[in-house]
PDB file of N, CA and C in Angstrom:
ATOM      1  N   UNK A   1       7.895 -14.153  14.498  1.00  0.00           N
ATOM      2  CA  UNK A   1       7.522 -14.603  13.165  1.00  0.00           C
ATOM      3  C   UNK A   1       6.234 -13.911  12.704  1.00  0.00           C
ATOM      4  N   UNK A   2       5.245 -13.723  13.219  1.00  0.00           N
ATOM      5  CA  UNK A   2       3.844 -12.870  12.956  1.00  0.00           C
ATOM      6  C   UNK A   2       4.254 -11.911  12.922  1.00  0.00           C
ATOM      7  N   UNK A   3       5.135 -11.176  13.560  1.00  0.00           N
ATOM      8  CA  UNK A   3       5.545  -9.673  13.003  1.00  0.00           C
ATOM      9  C   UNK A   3       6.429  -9.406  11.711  1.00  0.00           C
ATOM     10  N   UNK A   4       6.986 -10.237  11.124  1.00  0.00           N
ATOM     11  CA  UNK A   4       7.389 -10.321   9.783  1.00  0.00           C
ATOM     12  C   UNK A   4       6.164 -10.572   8.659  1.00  0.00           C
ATOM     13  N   UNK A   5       5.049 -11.541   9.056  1.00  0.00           N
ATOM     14  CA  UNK A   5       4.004 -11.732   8.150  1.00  0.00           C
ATOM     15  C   UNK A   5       3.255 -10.521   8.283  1.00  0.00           C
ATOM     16  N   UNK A   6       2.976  -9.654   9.205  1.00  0.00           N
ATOM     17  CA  UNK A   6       2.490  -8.586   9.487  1.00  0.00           C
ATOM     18  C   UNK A   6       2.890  -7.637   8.239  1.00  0.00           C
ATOM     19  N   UNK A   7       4.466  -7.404   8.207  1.00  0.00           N
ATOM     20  CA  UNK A   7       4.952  -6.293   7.861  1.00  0.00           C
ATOM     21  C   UNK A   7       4.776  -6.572   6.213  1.00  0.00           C
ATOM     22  N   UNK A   8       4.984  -8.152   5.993  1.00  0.00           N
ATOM     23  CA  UNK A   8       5.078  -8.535   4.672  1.00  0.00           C
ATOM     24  C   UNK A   8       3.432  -7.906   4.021  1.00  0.00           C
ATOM     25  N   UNK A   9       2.720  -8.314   4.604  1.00  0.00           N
ATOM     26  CA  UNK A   9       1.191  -8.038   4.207  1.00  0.00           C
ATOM     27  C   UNK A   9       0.895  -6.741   4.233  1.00  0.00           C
ATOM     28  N   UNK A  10       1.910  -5.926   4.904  1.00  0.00           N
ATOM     29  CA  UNK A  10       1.619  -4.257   4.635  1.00  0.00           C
ATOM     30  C   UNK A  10       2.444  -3.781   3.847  1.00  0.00           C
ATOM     31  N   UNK A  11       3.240  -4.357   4.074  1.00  0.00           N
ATOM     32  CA  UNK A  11       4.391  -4.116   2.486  1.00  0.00           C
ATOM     33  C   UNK A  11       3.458  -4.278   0.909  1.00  0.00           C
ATOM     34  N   UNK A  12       3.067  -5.737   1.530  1.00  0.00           N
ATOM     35  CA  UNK A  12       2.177  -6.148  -0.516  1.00  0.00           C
ATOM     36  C   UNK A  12       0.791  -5.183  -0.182  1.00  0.00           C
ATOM     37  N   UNK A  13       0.476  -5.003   0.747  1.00  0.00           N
ATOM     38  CA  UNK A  13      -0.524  -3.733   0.921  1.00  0.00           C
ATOM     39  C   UNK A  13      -0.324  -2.335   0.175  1.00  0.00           C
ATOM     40  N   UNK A  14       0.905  -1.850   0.289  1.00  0.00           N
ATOM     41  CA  UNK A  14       1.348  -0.422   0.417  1.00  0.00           C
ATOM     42  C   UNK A  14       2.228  -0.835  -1.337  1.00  0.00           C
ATOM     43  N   UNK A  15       2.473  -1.803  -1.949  1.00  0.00           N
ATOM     44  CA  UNK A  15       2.826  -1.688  -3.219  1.00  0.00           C
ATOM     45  C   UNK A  15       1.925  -2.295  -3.753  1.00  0.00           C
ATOM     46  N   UNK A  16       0.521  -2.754  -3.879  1.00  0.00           N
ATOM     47  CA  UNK A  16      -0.753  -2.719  -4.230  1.00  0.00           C
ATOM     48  C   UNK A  16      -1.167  -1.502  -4.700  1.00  0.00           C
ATOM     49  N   UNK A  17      -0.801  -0.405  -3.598  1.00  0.00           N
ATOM     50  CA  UNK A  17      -1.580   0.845  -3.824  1.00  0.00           C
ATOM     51  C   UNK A  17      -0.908   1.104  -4.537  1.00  0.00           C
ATOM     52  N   UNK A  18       0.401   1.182  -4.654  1.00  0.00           N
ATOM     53  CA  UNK A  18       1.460   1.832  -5.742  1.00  0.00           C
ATOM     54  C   UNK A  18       1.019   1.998  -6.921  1.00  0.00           C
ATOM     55  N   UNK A  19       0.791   0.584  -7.539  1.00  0.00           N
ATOM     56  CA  UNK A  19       0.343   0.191  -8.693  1.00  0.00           C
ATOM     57  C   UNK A  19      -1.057   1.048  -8.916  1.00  0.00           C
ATOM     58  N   UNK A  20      -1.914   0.911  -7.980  1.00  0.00           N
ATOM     59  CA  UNK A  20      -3.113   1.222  -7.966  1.00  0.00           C
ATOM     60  C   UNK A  20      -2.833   2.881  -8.780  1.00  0.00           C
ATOM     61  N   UNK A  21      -2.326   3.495  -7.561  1.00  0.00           N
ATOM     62  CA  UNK A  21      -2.129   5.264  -7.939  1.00  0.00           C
ATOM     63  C   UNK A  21      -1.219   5.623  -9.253  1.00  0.00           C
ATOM     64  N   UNK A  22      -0.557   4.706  -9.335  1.00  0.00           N
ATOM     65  CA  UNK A  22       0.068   4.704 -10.972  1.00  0.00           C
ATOM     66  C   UNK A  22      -0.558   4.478 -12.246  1.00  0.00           C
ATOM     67  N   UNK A  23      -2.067   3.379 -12.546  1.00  0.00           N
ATOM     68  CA  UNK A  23      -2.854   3.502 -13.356  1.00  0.00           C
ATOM     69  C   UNK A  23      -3.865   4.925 -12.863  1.00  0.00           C
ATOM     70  N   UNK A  24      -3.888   5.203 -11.918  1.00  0.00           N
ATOM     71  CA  UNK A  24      -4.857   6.398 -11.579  1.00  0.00           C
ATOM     72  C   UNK A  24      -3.938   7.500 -12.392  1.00  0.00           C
ATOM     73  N   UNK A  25      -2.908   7.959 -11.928  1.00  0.00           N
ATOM     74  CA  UNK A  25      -2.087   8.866 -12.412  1.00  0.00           C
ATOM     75  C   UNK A  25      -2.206   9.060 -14.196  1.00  0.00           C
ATOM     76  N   UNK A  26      -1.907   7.969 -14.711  1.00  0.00           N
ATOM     77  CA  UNK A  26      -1.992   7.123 -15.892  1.00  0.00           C
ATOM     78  C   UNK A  26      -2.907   7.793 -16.608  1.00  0.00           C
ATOM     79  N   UNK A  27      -4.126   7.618 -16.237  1.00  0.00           N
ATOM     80  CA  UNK A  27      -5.171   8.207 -16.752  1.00  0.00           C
ATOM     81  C   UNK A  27      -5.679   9.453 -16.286  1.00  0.00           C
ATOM     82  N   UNK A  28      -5.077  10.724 -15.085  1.00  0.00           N
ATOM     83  CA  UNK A  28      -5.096  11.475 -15.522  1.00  0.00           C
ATOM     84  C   UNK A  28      -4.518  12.330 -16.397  1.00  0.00           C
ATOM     85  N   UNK A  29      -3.195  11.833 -16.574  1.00  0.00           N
ATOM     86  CA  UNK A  29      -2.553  11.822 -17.946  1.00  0.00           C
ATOM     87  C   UNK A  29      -3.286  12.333 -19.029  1.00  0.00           C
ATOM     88  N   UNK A  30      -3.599  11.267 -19.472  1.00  0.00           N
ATOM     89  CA  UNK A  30      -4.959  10.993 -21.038  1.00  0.00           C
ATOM     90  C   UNK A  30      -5.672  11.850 -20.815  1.00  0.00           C
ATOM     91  N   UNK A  31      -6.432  12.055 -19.370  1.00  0.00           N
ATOM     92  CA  UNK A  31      -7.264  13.602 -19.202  1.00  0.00           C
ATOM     93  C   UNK A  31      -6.814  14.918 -19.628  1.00  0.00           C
ATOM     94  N   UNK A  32      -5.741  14.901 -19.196  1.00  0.00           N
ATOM     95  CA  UNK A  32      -5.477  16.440 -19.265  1.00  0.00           C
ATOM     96  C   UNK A  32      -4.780  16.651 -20.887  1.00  0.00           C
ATOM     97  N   UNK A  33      -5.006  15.578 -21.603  1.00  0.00           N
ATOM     98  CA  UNK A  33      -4.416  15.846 -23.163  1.00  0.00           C
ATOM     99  C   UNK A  33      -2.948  14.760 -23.232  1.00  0.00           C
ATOM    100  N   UNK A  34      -2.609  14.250 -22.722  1.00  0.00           N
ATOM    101  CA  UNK A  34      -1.384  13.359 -23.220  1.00  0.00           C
ATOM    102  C   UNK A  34      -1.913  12.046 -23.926  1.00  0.00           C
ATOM    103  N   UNK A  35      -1.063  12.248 -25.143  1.00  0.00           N
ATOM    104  CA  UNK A  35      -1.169  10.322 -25.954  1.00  0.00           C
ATOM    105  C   UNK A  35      -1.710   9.140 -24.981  1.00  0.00           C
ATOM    106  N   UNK A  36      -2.431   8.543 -25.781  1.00  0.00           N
ATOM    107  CA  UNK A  36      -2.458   6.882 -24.569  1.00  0.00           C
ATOM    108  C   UNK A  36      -1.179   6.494 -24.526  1.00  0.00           C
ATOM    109  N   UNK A  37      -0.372   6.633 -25.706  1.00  0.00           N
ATOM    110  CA  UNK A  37       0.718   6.128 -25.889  1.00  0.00           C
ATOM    111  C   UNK A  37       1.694   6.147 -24.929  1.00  0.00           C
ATOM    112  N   UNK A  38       2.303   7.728 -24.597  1.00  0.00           N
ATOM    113  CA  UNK A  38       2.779   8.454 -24.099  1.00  0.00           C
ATOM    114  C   UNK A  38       2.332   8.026 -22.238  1.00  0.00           C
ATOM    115  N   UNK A  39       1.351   7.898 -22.030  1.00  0.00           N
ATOM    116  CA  UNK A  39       1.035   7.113 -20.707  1.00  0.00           C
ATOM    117  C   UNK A  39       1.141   6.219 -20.234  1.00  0.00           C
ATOM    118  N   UNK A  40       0.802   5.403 -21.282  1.00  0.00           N
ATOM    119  CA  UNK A  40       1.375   3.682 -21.165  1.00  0.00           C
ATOM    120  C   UNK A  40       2.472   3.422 -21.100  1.00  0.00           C
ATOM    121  N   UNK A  41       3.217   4.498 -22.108  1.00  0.00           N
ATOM    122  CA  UNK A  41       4.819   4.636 -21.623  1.00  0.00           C
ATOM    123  C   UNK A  41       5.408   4.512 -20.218  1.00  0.00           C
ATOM    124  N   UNK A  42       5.002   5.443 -20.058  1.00  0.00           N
ATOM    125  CA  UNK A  42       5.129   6.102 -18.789  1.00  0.00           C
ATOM    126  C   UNK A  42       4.359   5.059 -17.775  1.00  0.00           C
ATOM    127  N   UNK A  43       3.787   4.663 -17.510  1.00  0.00           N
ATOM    128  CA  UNK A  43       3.183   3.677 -16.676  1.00  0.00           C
ATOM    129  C   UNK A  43       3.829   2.729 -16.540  1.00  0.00           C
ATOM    130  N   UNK A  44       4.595   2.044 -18.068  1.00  0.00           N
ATOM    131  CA  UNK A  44       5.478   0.571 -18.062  1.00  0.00           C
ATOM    132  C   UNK A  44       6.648   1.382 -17.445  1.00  0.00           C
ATOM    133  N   UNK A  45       7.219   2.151 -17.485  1.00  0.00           N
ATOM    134  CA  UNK A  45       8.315   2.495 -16.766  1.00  0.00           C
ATOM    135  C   UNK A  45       8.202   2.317 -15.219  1.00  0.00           C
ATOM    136  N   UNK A  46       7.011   3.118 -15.072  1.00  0.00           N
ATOM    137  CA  UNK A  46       6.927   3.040 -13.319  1.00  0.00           C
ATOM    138  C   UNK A  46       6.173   1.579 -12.371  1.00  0.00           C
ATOM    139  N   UNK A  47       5.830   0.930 -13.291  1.00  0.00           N
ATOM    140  CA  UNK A  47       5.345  -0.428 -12.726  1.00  0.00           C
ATOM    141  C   UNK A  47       6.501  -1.032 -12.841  1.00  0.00           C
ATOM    142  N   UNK A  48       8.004  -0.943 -14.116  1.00  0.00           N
ATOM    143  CA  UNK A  48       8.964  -1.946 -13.673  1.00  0.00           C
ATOM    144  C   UNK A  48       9.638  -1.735 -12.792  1.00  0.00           C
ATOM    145  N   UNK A  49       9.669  -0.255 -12.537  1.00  0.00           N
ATOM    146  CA  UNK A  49      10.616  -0.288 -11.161  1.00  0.00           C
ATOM    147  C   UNK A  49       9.782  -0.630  -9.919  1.00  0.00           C
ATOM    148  N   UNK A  50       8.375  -0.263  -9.943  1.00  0.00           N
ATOM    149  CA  UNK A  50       7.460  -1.243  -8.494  1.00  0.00           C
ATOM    150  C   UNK A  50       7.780  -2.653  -9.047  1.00  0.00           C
ATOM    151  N   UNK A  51       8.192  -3.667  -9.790  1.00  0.00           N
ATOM    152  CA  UNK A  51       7.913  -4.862 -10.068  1.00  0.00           C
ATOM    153  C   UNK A  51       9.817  -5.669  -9.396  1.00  0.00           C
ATOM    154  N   UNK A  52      10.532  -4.099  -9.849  1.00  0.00           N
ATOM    155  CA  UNK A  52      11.588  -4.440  -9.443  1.00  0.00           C
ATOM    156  C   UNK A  52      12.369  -4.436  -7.512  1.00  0.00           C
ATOM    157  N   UNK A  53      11.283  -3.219  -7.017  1.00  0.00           N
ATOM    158  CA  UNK A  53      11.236  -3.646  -5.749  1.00  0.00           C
ATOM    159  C   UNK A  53      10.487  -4.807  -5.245  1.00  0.00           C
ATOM    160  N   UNK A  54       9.710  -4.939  -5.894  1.00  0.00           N
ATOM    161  CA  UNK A  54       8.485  -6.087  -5.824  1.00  0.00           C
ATOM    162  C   UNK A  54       9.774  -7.670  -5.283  1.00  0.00           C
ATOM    163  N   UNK A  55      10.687  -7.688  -6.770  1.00  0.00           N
ATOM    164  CA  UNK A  55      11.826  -8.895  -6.657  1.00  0.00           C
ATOM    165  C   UNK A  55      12.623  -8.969  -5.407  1.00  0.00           C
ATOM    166  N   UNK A  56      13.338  -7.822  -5.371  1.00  0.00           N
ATOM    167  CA  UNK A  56      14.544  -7.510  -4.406  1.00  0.00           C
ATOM    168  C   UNK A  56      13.335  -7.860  -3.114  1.00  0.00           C
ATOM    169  N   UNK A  57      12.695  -7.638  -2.855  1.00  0.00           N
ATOM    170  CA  UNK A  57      12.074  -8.073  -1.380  1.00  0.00           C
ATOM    171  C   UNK A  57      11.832  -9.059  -1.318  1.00  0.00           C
ATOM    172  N   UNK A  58      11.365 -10.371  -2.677  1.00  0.00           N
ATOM    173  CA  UNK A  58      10.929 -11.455  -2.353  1.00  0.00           C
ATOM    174  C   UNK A  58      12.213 -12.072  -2.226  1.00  0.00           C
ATOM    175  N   UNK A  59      13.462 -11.970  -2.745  1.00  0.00           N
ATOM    176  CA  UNK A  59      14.515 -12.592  -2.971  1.00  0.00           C
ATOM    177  C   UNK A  59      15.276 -12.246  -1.532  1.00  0.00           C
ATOM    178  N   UNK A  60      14.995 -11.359  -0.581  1.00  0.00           N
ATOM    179  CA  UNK A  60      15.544 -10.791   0.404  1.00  0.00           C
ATOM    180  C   UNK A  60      14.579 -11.642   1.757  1.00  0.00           C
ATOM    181  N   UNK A  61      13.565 -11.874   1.433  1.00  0.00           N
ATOM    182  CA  UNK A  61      13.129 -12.466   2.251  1.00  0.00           C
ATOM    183  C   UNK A  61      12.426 -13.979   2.025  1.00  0.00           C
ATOM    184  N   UNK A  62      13.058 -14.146   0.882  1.00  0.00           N
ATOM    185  CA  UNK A  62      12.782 -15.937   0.790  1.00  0.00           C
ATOM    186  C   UNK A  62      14.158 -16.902   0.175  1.00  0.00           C
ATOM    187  N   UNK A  63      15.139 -16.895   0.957  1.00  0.00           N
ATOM    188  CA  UNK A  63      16.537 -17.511   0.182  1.00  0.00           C
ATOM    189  C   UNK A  63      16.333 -18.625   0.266  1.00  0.00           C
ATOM    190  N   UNK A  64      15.225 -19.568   0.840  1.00  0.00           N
ATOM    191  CA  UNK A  64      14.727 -20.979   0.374  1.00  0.00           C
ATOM    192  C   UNK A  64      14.418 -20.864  -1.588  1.00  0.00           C
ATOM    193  N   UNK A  65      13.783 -20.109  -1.463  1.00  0.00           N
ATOM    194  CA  UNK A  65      13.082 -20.446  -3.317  1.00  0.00           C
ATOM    195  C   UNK A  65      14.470 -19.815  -3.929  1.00  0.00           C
ATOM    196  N   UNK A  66      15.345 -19.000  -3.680  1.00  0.00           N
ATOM    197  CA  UNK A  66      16.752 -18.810  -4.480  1.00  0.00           C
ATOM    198  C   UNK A  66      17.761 -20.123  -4.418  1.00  0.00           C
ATOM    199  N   UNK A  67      17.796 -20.639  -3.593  1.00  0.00           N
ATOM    200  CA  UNK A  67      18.691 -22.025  -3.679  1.00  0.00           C
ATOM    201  C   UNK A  67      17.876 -22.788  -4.494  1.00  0.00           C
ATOM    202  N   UNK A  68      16.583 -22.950  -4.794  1.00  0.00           N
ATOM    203  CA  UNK A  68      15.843 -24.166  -5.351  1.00  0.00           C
ATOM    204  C   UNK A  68      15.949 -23.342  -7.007  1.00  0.00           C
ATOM    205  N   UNK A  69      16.228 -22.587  -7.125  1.00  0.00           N
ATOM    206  CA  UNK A  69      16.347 -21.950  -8.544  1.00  0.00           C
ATOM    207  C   UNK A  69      17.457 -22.441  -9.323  1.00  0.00           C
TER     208      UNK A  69
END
């Protein structure tokens, strides 16, 4: 069981950073001459698909809170 909380906490570790390097990215974007627009775009795209692995793992590893849904 500690080796699942382990992995879980390096998992939300390692898609922490995701997010992290995706507003970094984001704004070198805007640096090098692209729209805010055009970044933010681009940013909401790539945070829903981290938001969408984000689901599929909680739903994969918590089928208590899916029955209570």
């Amino acid at each position: 069981m500690q080796v699942r909380q382990i992995l879980g906490k390096i998992i939300a570790l390692l898609l922490t950073m995701q997010l992290f390097l995706i507003g970094f990215q984001a704004k070198s974007q805007i640096d090098q001459g692209n729209s805010s627009i055009e970044a933010l775009i681009w940013m909401t795209q790539q945070y829903i698909s981290v938001l969408v692995k984000i689901r599929s793992l909680q739903d994969k590893h918590s089928p208590k809170l899916k029955s209570k849904r």
